[in-house]
C-alpha atoms as a PDB file:
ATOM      1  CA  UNK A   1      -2.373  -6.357  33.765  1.00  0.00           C
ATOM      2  CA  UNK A   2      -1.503  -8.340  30.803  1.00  0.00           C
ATOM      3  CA  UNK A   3      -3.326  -8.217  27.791  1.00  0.00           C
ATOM      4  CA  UNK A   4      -1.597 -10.287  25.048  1.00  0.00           C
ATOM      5  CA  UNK A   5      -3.494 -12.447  22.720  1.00  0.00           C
ATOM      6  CA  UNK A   6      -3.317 -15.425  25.086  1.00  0.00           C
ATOM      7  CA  UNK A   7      -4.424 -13.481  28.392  1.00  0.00           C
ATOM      8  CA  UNK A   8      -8.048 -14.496  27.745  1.00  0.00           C
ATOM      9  CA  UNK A   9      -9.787 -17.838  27.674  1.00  0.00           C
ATOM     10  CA  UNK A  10      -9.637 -19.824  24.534  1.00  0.00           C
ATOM     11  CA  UNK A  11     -12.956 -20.198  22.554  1.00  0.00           C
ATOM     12  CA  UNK A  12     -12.411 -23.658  21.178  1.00  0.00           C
ATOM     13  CA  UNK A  13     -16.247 -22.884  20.021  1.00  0.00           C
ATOM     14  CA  UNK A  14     -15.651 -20.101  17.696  1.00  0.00           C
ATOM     15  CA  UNK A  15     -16.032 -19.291  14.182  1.00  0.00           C
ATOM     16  CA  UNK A  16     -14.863 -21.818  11.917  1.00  0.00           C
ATOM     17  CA  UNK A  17     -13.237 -21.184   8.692  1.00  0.00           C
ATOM     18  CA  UNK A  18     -16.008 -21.494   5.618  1.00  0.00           C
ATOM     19  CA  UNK A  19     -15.603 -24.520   3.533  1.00  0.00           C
ATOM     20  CA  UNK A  20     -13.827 -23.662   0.224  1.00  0.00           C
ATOM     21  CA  UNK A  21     -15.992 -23.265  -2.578  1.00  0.00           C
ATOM     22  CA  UNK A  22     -15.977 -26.157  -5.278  1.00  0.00           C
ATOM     23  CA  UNK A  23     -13.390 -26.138  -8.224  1.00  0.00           C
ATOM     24  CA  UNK A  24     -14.422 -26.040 -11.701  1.00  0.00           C
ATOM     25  CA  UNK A  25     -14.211 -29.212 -13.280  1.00  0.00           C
ATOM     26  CA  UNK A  26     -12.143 -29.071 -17.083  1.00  0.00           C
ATOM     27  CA  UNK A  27     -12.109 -32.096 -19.123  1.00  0.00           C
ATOM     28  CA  UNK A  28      -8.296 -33.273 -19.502  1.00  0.00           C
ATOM     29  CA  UNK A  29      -8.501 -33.146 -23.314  1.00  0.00           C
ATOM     30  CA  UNK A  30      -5.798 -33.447 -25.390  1.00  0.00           C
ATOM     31  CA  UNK A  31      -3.717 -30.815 -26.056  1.00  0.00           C
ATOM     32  CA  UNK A  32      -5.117 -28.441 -23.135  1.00  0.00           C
ATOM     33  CA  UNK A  33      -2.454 -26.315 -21.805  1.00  0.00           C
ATOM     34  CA  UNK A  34      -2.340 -26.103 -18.079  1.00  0.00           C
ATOM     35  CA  UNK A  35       0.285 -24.780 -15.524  1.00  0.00           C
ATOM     36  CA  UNK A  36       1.195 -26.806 -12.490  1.00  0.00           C
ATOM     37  CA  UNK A  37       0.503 -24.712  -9.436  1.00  0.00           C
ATOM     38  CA  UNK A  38       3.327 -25.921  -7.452  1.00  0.00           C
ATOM     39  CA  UNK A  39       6.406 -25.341 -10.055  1.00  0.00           C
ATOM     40  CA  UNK A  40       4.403 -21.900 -12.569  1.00  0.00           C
ATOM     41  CA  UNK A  41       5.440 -24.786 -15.187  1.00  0.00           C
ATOM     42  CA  UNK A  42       3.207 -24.536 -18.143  1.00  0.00           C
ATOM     43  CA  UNK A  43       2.548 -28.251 -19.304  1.00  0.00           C
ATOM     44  CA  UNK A  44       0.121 -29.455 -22.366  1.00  0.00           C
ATOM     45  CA  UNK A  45      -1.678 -32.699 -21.606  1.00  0.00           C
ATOM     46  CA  UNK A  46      -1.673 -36.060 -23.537  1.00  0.00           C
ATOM     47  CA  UNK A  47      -4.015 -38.149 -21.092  1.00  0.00           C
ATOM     48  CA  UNK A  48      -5.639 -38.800 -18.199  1.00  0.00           C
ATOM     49  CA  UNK A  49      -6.594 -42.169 -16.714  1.00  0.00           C
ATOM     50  CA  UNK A  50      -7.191 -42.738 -13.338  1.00  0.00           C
ATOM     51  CA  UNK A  51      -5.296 -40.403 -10.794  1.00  0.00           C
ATOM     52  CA  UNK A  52      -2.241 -40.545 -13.624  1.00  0.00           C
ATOM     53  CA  UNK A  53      -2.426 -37.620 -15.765  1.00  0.00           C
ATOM     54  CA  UNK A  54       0.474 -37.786 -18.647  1.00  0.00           C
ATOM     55  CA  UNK A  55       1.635 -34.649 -19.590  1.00  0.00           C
ATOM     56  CA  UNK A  56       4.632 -32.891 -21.918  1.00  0.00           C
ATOM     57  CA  UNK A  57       6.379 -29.830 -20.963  1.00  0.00           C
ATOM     58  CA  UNK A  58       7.392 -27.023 -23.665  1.00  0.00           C
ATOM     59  CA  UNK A  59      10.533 -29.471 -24.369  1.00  0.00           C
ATOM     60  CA  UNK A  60       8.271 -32.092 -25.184  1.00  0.00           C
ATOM     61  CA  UNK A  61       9.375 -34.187 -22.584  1.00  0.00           C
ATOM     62  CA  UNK A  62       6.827 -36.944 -21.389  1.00  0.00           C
ATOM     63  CA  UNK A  63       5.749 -37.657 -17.810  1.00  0.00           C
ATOM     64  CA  UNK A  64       3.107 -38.745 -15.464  1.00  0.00           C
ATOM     65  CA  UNK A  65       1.922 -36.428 -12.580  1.00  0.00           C
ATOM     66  CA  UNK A  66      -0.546 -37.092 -10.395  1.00  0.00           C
ATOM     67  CA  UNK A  67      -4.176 -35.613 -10.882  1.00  0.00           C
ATOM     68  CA  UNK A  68      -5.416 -33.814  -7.528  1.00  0.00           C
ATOM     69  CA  UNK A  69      -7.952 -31.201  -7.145  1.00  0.00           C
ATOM     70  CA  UNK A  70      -6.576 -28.037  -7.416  1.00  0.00           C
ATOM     71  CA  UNK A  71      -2.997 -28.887  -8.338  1.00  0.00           C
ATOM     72  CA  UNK A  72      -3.381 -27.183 -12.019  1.00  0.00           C
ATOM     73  CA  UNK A  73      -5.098 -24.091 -13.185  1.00  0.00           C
ATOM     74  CA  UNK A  74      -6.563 -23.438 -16.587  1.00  0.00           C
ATOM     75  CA  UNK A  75      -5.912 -19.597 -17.453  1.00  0.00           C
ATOM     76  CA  UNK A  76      -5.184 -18.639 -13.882  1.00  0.00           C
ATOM     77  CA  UNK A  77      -8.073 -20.750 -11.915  1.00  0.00           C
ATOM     78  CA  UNK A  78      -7.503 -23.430 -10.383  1.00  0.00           C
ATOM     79  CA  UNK A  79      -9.279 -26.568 -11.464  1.00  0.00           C
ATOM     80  CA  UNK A  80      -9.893 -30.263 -10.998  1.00  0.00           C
ATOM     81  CA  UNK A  81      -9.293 -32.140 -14.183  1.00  0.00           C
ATOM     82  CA  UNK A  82     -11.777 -34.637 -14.907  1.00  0.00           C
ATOM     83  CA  UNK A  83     -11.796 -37.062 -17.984  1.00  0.00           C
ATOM     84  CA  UNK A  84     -13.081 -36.124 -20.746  1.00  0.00           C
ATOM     85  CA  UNK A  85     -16.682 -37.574 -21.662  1.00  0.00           C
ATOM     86  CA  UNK A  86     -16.369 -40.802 -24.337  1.00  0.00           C
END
């Protein structure tokens, strides 16, 4: 008798995982200091237009990222940036 995980049938009909609750939305202001999730790197913004957010890291050193959904955090949450209101 064999009674590993894949002696049974498979219930392709199960439980699904819950959908992931929405991210806060920040406005990309100026000077807001976020950290990159992927790299810990702490970087301050300059601007956001589009998907293109331009940032500076603590050299000062210039460069574009892209903006997606939970790819920064604002003091430890994740967040989705969103432009700031004009």
């Amino acid at each position: 008798m064999n009674d590993g995980i894949l002696s049974g049938p498979i219930d392709l009909d199960g439980p699904r995982r819950a959908p992931a609750a929405p991210l806060p939305r920040v406005a990309a202001t100026p000077g807001l200091v976020i950290v990159q999730r992927a790299t810990k790197a702490p970087l301050r913004v300059r601007s956001l237009a589009g998907a293109v957010l331009l940032v500076e890291d603590r050299r000062g050193v210039a460069r574009k990222v892209r903006n997606e959904p939970g790819a920064f955090s604002v003091d430890g949450r994740a967040v989705e940036l969103v432009p700031t209101a004009a």
